[in-house]
Protein backbone atom coordinates (compact mmCIF):
# COMPACT_ATOMS: atom_id res chain seq x y z
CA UNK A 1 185.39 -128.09 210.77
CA UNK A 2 183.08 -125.29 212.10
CA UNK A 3 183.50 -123.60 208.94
CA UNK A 4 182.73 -126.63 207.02
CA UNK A 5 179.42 -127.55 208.85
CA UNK A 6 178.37 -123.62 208.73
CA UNK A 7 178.80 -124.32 204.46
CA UNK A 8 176.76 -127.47 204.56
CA UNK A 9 174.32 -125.76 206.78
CA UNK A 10 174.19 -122.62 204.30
CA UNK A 11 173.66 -125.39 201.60
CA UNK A 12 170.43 -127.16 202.60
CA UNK A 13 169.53 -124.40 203.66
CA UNK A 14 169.22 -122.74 200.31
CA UNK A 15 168.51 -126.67 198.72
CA UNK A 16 165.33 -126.05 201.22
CA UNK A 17 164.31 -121.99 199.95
CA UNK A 18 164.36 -123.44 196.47
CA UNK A 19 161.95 -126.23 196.92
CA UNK A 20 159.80 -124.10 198.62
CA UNK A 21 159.94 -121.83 196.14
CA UNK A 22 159.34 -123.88 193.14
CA UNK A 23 156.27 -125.21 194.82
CA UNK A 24 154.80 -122.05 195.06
CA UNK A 25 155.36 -121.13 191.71
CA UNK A 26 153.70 -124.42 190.85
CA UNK A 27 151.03 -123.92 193.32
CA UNK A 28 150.75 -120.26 192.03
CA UNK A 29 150.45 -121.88 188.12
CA UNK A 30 147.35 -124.05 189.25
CA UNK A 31 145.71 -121.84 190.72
CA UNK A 32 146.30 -119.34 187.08
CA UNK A 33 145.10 -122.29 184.99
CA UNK A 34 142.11 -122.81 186.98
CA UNK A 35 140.89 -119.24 186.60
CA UNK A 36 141.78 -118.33 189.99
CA UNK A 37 143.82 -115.50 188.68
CA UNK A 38 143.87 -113.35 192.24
CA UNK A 39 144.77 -116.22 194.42
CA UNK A 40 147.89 -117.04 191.58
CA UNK A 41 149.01 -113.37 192.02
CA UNK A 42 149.27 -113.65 196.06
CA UNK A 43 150.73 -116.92 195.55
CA UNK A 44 153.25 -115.65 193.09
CA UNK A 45 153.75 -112.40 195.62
CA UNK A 46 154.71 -115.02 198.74
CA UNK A 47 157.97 -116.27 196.49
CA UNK A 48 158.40 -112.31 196.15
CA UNK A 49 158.44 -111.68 199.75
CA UNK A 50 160.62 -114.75 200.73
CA UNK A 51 163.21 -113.02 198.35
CA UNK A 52 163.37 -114.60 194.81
CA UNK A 53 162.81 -113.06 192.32
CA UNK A 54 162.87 -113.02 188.62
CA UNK A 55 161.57 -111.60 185.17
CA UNK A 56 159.16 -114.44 184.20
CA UNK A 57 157.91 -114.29 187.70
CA UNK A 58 157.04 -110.96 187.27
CA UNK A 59 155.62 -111.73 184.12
CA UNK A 60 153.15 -114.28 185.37
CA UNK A 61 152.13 -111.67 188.15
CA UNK A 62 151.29 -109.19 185.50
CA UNK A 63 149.20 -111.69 183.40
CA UNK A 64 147.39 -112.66 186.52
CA UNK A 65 146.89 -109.00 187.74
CA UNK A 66 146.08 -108.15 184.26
CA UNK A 67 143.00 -111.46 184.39
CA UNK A 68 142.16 -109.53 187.63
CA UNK A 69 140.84 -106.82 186.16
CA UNK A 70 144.01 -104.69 188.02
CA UNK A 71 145.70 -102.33 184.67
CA UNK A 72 148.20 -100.39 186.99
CA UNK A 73 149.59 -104.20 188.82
CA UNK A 74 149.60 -105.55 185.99
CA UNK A 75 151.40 -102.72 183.93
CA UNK A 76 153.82 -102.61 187.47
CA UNK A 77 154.74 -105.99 186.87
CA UNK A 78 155.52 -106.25 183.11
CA UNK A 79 158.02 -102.93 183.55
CA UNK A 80 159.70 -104.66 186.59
CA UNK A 81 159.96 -107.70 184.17
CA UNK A 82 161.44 -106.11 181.62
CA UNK A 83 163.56 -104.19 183.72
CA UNK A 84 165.37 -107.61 184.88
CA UNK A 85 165.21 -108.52 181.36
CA UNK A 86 164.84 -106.09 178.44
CA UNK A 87 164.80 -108.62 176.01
CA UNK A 88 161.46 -110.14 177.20
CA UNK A 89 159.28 -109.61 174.37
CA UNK A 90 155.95 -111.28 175.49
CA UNK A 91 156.41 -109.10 178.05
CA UNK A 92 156.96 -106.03 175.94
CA UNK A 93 153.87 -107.14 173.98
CA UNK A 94 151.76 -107.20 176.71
CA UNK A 95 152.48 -104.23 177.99
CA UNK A 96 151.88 -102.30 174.95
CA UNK A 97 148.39 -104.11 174.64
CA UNK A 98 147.72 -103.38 178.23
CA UNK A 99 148.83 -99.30 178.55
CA UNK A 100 146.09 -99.17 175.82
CA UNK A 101 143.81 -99.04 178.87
CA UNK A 102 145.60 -96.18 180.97
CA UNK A 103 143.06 -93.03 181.05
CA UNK A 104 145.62 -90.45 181.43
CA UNK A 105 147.45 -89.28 178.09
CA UNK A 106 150.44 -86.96 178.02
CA UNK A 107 152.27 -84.84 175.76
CA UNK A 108 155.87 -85.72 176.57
CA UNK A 109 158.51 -82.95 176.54
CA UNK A 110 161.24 -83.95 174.76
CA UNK A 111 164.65 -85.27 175.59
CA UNK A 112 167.82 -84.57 174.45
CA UNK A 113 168.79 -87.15 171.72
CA UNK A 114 172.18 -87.98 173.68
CA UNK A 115 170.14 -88.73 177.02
CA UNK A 116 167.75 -90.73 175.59
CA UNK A 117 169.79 -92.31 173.18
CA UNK A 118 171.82 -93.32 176.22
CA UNK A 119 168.66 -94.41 178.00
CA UNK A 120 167.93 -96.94 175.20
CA UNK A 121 171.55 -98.31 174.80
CA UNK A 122 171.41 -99.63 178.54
CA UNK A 123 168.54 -100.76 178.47
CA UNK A 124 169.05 -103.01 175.66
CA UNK A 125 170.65 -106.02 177.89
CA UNK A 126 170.26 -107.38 181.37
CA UNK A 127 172.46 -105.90 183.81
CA UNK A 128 173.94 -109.63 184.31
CA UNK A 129 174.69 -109.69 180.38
CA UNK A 130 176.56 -105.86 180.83
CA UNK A 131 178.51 -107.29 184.26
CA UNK A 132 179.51 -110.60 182.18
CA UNK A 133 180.67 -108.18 179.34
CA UNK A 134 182.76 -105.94 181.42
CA UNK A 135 184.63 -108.60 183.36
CA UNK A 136 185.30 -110.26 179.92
CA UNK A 137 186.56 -106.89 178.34
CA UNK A 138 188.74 -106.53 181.65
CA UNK A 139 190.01 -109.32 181.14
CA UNK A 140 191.01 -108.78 177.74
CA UNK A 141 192.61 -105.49 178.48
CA UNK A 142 195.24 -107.14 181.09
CA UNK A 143 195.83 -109.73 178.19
CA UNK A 144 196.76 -106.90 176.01
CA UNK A 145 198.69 -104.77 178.21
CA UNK A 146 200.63 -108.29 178.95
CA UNK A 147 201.38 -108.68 175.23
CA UNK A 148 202.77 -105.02 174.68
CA UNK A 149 204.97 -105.61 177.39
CA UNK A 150 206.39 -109.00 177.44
CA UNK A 151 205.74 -109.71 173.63
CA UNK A 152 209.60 -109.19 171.76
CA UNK A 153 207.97 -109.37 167.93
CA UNK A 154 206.75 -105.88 166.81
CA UNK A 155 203.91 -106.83 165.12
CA UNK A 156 202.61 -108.69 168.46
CA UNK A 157 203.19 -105.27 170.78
CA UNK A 158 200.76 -103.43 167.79
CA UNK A 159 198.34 -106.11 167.97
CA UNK A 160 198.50 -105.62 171.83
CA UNK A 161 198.71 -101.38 171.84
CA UNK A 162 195.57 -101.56 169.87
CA UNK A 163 193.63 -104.47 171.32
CA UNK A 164 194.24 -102.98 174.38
CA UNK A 165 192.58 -99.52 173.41
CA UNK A 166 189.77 -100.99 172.05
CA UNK A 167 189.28 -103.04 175.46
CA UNK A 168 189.77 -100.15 177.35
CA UNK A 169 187.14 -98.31 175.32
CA UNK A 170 184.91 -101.22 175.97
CA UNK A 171 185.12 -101.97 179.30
CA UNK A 172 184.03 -98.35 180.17
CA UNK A 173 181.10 -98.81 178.42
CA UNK A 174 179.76 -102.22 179.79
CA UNK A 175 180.93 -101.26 183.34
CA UNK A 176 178.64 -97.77 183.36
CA UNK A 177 176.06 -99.86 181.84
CA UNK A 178 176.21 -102.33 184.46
CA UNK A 179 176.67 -99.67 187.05
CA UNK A 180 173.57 -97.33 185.61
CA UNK A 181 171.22 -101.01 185.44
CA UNK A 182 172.15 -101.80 189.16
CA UNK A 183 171.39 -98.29 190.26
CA UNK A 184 167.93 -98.79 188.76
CA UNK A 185 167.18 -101.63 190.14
CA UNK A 186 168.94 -100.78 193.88
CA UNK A 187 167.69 -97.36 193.48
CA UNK A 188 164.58 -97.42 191.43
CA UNK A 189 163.30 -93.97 189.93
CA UNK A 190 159.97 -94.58 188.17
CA UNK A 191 156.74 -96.12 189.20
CA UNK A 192 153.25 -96.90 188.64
CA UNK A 193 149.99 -95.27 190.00
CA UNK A 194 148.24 -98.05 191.72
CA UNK A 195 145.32 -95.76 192.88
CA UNK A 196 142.25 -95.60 190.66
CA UNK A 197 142.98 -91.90 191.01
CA UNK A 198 144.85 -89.87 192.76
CA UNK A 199 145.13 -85.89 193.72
CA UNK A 200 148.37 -84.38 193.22
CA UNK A 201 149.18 -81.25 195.56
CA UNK A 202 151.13 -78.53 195.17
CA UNK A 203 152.93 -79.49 198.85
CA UNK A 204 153.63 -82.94 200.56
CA UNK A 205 150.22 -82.23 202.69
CA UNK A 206 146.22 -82.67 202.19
CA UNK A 207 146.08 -78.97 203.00
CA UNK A 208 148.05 -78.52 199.77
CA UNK A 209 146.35 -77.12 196.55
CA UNK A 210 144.65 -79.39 194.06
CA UNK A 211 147.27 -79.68 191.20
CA UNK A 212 145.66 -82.23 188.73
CA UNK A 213 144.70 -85.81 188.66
CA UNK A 214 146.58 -89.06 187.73
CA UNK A 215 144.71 -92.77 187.30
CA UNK A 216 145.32 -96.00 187.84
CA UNK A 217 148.31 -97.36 185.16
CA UNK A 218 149.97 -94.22 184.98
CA UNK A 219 154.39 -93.54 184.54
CA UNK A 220 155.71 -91.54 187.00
CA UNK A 221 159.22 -90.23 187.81
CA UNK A 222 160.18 -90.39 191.38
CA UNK A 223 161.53 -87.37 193.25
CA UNK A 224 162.38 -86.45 197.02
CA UNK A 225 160.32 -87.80 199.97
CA UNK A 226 158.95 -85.97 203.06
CA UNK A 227 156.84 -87.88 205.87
CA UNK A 228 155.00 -90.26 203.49
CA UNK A 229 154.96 -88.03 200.49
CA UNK A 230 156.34 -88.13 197.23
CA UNK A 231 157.17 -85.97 194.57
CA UNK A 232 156.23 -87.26 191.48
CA UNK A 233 156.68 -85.78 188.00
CA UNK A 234 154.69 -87.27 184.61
CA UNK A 235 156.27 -87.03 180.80
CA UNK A 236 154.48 -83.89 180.12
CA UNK A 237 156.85 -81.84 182.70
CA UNK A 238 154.05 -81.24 185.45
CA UNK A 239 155.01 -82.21 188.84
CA UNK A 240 153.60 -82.12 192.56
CA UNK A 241 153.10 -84.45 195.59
CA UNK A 242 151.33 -87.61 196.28
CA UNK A 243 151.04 -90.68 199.19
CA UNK A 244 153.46 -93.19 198.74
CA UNK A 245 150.81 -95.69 199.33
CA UNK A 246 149.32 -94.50 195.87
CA UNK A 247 151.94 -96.26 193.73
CA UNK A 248 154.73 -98.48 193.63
CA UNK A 249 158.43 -97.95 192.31
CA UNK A 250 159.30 -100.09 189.31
């Protein structure tokens, strides 16, 4: 009975975060439509803090920081957007309209083809589409394997040898895609200059030597962290330290 009452409690209790939450997003909405386009985006940031989140959420918060006059929120929000969901193209739009405001312009070293190749495959779906896939292709492999073995026509253990291989071959390429999209998300390691500009030094210190500068908008890959530094290195292959308050992970 305890058990039972501790369920129902869970229940409402989560009925309750979802009303709450829907009314801020509607709150958040009228305040968007009535020009208010700052208070929207702390409106839509409250349903981020109580723990919900979502791609068209993060959408709205980067048309709203984007109306505020904000390029590196607004560029923040779109990538965490389309990192939920790749396959958001008004998001993908946007963004490409709005990094035509970034100052800073790099010459990116390239990438092997393999790596980035591999980059772009993950990226392609959600990680909840590459989780769905991989429990489905599982689960086609143990149907397989069970038809090779149990099946007494010849024809049927074939079908099942080679269904089987094929799911095998599958399922190891949803599950690292799955795997590889979680550990972005869990583990993120790119962000966004939020600064209007910032100083990068050559150590994690404001003693440290004046490197080069980076402005608001800005891609940068996240390194190792030492007492409220981070190391931080851009497209073109230059790298050096900067505050964490002076951008956000994606």
């Amino acid at each position: 009975m305890n058990k039972f009452k501790l369920v129902i409690f869970l229940l409402l209790v989560l009925v309750k975060l979802s009303a709450v939450t829907d009314s801020l997003f509607q709150k958040a909405n009228s305040y968007y439509q009535a020009g208010d386009y700052e208070a929207a985006l702390r409106t839509y940031n409250e349903i981020i803090v109580s723990g919900f989140e979502s791609s068209d959420l993060y959408y709205n918060m980067g048309n709203s920081a984007f109306r505020s006059n904000n390029i590196g929120l607004a560029i923040l929000y779109y990538k965490k957007c389309l990192k939920l969901d790749p396959t958001h193209e008004d998001a993908a739009h946007n963004l490409e309209f709005v990094g035509k405001y970034r100052i800073d312009t790099f010459e990116e070293v390239p990438e092997l083809f393999i790596k980035s190749w591999a980059k772009s495959f993950v990226r392609l779906l959600p990680e909840r589409i590459w989780s769905a896939s991989a429990i489905i292709s599982f689960t086609l492999l143990l149907g397989s394997i069970l038809l090779y073995l149990f099946s007494q026509r010849l024809t049927l253990k074939k079908s099942g040898f080679f269904t089987a291989i094929f799911a095998l071959l599958l399922f190891m390429v949803t599950l690292t895609s799955a795997l590889s999209q979680h550990r972005s998300i869990v583990h993120p390691a790119e962000g966004i200059i939020l600064s209007p500009s910032v100083i990068v030094k050559s150590s994690p210190s404001d003693s440290g030597t004046d490197l080069f500068i980076l402005h608001e908008g800005t891609d940068v890959r996240i390194n190792e962290e030492v007492s409220g530094w981070r190391n931080v290195r851009v497209v073109d292959g230059r790298e050096g330290w900067i505050r964490d308050s002076d951008f956000e992970s994606i």
